[in-house]
PDB file of N, CA and C in Angstrom:
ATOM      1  N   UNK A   1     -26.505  -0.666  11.847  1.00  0.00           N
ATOM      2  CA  UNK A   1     -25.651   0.208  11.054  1.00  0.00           C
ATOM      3  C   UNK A   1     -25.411  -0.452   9.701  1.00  0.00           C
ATOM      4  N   UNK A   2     -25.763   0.025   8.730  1.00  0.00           N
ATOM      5  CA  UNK A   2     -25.674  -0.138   7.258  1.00  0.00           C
ATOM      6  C   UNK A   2     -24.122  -0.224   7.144  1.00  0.00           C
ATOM      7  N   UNK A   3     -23.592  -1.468   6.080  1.00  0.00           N
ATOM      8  CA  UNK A   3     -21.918  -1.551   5.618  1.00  0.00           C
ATOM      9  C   UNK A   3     -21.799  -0.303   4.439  1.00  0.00           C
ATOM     10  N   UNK A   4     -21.087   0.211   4.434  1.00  0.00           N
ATOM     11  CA  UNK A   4     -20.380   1.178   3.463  1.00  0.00           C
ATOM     12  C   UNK A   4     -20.411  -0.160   2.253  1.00  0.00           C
ATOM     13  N   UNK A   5     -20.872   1.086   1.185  1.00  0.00           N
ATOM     14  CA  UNK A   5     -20.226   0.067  -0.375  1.00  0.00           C
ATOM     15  C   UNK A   5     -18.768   0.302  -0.265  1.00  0.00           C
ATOM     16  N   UNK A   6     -17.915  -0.925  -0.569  1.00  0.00           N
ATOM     17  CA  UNK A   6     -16.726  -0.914  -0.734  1.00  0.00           C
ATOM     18  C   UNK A   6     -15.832  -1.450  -2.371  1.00  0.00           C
ATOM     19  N   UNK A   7     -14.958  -0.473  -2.707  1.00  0.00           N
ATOM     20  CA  UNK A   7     -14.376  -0.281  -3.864  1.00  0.00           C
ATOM     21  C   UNK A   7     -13.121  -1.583  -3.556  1.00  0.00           C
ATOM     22  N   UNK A   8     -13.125  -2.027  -5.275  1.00  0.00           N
ATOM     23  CA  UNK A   8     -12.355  -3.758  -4.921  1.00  0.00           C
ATOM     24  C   UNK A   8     -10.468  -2.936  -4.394  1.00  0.00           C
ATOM     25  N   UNK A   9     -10.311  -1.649  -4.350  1.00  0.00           N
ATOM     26  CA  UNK A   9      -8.934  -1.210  -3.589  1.00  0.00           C
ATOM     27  C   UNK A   9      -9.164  -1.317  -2.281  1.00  0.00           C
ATOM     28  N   UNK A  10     -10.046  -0.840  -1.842  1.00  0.00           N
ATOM     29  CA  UNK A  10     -11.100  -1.137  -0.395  1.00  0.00           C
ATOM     30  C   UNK A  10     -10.627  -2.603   0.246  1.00  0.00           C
ATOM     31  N   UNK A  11     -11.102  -2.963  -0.264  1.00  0.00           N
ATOM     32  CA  UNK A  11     -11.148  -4.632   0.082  1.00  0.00           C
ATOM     33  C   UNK A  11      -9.691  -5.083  -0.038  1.00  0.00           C
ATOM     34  N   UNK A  12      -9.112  -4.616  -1.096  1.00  0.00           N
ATOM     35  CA  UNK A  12      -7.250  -5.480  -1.230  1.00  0.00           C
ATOM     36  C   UNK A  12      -6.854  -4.657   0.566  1.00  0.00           C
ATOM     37  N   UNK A  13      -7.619  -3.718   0.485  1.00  0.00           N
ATOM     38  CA  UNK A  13      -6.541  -3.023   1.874  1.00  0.00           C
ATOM     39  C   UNK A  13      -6.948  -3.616   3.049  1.00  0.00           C
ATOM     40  N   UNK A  14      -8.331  -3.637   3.183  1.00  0.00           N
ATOM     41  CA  UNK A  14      -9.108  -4.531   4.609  1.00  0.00           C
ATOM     42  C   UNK A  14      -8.165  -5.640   4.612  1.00  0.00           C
ATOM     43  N   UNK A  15      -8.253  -6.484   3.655  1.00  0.00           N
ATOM     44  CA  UNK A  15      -7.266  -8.453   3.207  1.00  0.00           C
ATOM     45  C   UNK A  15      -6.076  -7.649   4.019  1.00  0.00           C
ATOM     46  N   UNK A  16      -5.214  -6.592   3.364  1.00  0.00           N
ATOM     47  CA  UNK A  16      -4.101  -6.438   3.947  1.00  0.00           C
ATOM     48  C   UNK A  16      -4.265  -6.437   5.510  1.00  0.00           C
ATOM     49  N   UNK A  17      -5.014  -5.873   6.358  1.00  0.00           N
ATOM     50  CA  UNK A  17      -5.028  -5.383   7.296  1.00  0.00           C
ATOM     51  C   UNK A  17      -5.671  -6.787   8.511  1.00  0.00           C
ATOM     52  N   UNK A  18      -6.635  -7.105   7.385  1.00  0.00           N
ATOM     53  CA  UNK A  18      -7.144  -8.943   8.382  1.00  0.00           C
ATOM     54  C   UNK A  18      -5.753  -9.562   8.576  1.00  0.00           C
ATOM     55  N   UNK A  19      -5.303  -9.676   7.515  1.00  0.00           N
ATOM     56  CA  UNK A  19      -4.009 -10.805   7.254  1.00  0.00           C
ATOM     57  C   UNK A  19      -2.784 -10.234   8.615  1.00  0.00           C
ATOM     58  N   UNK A  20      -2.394  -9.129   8.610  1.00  0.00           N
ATOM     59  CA  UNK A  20      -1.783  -8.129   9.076  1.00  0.00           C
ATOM     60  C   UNK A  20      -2.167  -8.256  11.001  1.00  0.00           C
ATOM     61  N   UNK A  21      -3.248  -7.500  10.926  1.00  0.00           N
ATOM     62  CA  UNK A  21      -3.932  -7.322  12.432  1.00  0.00           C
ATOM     63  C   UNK A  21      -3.873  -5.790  12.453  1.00  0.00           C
ATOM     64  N   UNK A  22      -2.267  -5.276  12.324  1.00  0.00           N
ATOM     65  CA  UNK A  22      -2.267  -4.015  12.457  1.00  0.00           C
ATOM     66  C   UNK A  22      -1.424  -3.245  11.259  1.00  0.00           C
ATOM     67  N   UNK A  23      -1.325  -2.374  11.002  1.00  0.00           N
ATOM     68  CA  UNK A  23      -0.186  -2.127   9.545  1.00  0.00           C
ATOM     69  C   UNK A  23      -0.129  -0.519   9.340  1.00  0.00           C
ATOM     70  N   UNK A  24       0.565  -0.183   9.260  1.00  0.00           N
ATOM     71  CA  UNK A  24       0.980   1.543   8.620  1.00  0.00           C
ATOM     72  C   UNK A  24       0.905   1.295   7.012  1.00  0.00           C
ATOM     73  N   UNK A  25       0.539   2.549   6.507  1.00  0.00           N
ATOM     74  CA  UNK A  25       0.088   3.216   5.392  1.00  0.00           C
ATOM     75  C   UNK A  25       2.017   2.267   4.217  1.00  0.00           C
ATOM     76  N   UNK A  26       2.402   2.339   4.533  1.00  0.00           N
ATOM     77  CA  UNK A  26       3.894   1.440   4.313  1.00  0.00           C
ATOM     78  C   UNK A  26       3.544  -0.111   3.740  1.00  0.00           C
ATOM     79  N   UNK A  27       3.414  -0.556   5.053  1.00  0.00           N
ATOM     80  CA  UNK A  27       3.002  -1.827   5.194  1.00  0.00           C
ATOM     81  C   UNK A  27       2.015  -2.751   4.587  1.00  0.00           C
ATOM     82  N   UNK A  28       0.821  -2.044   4.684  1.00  0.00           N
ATOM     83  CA  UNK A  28      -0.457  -2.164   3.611  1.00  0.00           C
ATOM     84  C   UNK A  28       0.171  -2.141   2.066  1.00  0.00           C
ATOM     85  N   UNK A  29       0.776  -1.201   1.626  1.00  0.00           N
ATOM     86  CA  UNK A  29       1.397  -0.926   0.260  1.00  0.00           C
ATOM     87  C   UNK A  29       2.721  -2.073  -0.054  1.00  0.00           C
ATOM     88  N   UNK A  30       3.348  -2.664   1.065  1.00  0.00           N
ATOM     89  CA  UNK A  30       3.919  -3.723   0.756  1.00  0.00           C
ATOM     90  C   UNK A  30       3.404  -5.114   0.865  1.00  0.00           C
ATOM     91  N   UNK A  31       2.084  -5.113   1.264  1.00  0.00           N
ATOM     92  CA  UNK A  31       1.263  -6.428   1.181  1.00  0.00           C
ATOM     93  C   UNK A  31       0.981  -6.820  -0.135  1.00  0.00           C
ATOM     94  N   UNK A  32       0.751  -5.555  -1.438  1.00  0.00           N
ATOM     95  CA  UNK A  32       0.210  -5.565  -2.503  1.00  0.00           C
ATOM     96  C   UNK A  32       1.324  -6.852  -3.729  1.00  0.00           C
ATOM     97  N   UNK A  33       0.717  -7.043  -4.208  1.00  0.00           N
ATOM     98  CA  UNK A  33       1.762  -7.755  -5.335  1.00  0.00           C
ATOM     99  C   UNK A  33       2.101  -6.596  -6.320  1.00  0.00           C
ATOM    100  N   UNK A  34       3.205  -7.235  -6.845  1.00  0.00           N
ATOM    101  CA  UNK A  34       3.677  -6.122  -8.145  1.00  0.00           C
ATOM    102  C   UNK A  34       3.118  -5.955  -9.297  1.00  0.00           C
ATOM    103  N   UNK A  35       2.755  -5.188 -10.108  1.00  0.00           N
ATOM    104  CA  UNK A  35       2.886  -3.893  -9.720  1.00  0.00           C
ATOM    105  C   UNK A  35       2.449  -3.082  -8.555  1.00  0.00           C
ATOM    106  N   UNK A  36       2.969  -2.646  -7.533  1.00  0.00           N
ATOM    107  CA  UNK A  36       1.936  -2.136  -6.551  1.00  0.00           C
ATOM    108  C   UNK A  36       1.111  -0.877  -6.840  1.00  0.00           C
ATOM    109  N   UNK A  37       0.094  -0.646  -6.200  1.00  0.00           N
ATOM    110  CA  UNK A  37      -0.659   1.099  -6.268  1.00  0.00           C
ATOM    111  C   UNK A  37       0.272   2.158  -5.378  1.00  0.00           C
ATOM    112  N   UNK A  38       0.412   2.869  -6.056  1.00  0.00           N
ATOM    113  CA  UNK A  38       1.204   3.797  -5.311  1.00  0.00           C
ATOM    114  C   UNK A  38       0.659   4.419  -4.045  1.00  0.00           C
ATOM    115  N   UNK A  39       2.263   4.516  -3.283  1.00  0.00           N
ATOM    116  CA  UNK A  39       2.019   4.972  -1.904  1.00  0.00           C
ATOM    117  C   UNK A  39       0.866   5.828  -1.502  1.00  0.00           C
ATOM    118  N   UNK A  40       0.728   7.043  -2.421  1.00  0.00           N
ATOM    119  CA  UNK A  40      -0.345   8.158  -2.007  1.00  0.00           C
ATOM    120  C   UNK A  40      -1.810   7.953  -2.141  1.00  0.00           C
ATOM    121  N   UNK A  41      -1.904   6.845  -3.238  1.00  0.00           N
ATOM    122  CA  UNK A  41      -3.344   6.098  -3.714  1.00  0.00           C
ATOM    123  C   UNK A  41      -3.604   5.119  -2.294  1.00  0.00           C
ATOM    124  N   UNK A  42      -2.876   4.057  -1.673  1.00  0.00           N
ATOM    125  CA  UNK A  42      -3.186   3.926  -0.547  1.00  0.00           C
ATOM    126  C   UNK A  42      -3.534   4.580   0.406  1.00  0.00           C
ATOM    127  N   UNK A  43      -2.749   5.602   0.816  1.00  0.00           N
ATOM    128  CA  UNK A  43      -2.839   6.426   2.070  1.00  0.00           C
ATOM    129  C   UNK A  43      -4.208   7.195   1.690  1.00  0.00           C
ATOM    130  N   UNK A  44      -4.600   7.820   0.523  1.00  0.00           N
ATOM    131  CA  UNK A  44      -5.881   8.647   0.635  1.00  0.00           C
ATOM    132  C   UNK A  44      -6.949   7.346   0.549  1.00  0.00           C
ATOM    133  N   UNK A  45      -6.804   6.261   0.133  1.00  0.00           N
ATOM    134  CA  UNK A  45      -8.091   5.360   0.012  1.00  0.00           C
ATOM    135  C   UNK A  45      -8.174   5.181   1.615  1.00  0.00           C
ATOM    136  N   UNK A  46      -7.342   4.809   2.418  1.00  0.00           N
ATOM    137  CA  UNK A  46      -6.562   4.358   3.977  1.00  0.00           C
ATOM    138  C   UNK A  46      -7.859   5.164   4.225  1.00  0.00           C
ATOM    139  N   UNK A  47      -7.744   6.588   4.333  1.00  0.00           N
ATOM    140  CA  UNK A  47      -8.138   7.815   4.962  1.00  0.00           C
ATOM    141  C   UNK A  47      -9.746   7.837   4.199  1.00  0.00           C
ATOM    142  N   UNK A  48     -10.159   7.444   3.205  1.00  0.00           N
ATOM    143  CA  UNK A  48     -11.424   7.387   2.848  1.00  0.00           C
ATOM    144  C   UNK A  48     -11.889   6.111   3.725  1.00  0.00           C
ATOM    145  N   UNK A  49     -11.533   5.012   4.110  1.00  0.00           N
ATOM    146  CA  UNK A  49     -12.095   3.692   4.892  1.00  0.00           C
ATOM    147  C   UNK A  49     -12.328   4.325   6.031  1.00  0.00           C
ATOM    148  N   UNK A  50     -11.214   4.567   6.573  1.00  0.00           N
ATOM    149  CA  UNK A  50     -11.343   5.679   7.738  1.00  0.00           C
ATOM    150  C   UNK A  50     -12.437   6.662   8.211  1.00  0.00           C
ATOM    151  N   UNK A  51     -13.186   7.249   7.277  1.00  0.00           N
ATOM    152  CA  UNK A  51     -14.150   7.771   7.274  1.00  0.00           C
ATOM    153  C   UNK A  51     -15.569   7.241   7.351  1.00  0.00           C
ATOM    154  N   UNK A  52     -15.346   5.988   6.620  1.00  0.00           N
ATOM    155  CA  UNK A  52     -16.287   4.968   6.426  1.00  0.00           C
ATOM    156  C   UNK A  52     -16.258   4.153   7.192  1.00  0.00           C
ATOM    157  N   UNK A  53     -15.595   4.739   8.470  1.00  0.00           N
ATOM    158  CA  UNK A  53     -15.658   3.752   9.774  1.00  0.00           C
ATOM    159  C   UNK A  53     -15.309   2.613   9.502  1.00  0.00           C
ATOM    160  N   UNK A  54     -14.890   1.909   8.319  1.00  0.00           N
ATOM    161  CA  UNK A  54     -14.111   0.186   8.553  1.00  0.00           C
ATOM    162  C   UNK A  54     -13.007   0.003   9.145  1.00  0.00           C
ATOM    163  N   UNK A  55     -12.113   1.470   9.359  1.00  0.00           N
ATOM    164  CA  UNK A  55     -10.545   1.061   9.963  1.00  0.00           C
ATOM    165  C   UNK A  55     -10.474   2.182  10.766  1.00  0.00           C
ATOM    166  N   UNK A  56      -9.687   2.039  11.457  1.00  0.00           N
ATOM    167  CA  UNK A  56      -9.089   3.401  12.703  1.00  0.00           C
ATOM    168  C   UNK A  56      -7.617   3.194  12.942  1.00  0.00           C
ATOM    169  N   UNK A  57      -7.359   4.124  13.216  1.00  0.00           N
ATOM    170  CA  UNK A  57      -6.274   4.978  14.044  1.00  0.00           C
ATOM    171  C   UNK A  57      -5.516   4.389  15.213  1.00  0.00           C
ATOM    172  N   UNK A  58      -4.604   3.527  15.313  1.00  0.00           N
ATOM    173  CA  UNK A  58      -4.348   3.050  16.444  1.00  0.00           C
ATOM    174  C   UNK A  58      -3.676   3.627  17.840  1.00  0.00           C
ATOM    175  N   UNK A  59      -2.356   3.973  16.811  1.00  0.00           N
ATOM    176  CA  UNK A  59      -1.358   4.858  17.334  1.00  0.00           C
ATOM    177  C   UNK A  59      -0.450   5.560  16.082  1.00  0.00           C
ATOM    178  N   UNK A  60       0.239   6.158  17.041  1.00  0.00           N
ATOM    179  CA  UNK A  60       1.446   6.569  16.076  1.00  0.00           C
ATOM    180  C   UNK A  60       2.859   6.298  16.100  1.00  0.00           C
ATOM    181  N   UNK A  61       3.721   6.090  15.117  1.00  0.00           N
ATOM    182  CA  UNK A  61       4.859   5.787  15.555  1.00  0.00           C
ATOM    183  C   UNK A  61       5.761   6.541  14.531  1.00  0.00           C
ATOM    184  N   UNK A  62       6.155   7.859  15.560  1.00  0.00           N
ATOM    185  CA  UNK A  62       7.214   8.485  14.363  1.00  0.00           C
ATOM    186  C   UNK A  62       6.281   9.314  13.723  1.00  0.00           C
ATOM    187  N   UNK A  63       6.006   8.906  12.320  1.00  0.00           N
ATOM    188  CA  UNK A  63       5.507   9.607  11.362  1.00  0.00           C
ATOM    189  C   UNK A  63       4.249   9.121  10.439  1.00  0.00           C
ATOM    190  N   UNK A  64       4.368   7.436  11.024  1.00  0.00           N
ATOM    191  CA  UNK A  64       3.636   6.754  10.584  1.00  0.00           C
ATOM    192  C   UNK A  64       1.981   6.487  11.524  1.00  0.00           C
ATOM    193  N   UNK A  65       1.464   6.569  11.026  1.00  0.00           N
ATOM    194  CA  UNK A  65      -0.264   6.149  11.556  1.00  0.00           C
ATOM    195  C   UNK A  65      -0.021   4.529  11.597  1.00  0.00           C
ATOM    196  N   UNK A  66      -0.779   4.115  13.078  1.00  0.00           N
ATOM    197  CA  UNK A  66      -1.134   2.875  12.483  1.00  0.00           C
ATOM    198  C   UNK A  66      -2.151   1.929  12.811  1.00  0.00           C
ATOM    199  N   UNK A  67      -2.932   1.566  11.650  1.00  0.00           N
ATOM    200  CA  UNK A  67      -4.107   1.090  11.397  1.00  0.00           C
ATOM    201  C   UNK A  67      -4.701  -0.173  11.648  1.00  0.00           C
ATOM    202  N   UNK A  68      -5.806  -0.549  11.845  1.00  0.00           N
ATOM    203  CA  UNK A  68      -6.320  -1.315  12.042  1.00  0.00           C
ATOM    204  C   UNK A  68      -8.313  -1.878  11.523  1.00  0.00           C
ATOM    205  N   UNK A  69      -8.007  -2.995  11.570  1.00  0.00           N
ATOM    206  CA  UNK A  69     -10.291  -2.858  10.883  1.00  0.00           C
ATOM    207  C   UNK A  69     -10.545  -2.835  11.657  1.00  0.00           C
ATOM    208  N   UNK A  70     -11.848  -2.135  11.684  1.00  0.00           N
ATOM    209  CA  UNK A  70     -12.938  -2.302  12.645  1.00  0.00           C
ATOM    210  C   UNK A  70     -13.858  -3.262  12.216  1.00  0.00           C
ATOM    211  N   UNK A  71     -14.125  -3.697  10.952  1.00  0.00           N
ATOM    212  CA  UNK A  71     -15.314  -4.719  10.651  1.00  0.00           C
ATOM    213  C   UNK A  71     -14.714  -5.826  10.083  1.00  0.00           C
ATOM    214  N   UNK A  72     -15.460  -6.888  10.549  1.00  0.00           N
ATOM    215  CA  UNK A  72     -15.056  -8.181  10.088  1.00  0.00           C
ATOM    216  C   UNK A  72     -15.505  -8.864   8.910  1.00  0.00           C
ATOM    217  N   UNK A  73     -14.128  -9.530   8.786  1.00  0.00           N
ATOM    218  CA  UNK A  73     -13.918  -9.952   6.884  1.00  0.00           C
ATOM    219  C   UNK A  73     -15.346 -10.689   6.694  1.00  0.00           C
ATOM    220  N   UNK A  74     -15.791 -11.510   7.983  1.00  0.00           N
ATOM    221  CA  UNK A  74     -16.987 -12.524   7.790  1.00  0.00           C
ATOM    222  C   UNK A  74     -18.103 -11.567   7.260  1.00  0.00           C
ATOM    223  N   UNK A  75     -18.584 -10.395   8.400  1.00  0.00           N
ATOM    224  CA  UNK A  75     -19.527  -9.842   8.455  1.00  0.00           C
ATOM    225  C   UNK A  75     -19.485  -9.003   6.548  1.00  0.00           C
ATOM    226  N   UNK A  76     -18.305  -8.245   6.158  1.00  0.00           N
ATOM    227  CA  UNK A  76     -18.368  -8.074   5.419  1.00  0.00           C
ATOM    228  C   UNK A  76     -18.603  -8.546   3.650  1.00  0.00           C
ATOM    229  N   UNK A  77     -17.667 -10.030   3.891  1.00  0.00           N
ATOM    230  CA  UNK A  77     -17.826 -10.447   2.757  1.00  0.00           C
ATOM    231  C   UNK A  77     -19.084 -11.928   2.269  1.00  0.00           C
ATOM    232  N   UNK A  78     -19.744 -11.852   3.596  1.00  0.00           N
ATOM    233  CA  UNK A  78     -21.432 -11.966   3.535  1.00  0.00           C
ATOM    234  C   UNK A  78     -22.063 -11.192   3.427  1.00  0.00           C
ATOM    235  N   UNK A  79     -22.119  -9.564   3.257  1.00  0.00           N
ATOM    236  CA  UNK A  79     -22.890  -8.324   3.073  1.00  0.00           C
ATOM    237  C   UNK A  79     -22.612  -8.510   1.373  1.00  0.00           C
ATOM    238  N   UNK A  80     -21.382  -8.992   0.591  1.00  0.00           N
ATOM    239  CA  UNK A  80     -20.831  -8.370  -0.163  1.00  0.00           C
ATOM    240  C   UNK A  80     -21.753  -9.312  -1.575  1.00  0.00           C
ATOM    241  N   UNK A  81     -21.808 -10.804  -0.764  1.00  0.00           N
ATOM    242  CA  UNK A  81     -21.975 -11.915  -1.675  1.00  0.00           C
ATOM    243  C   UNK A  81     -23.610 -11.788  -1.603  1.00  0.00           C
ATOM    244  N   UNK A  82     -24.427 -11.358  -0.667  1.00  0.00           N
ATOM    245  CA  UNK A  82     -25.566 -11.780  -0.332  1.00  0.00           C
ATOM    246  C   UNK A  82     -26.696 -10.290  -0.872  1.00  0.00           C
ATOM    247  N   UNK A  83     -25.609  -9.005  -1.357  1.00  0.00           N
ATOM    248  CA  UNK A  83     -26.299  -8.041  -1.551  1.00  0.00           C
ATOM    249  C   UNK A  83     -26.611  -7.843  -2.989  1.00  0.00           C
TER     250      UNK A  83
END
């Protein structure tokens, strides 16, 4: 299976989510330093990775989704350096 090209917002969110393990659309957006990207710019990039099969759906809690990677920082950021 071929890695998705990933956009450097892409990647700040995966870091969030390695570092993390697991994190809601919230959480990810408070990993960021200040200035942060706004809430809705996360959640639709969230939902584009999502698609691109790097992260899924864990559970839900409330109102919140919550997320997790599916691909690893290794596997990825040797695709990233080596391509």
């Amino acid at each position: 299976m071929s890695q998705p090209k990933l956009s450097k917002l892409e990647l700040q969110i995966l870091e969030a989510l390695w570092a993390h393990g697991k994190a809601s659309i919230r959480e990810i957006q408070e990993a960021f330093p200040e200035p942060r990207p706004a809430y809705t710019t996360i959640q639709t990039t969230v939902y584009r990775l999502e698609g691109k099969r790097a992260l899924r759906r864990v559970r839900k809690i409330g109102n919140a989704d919550i997320f997790e990677p599916i691909v690893a920082r290794d596997v990825t950021h040797s695709r990233m350096f080596t391509s």
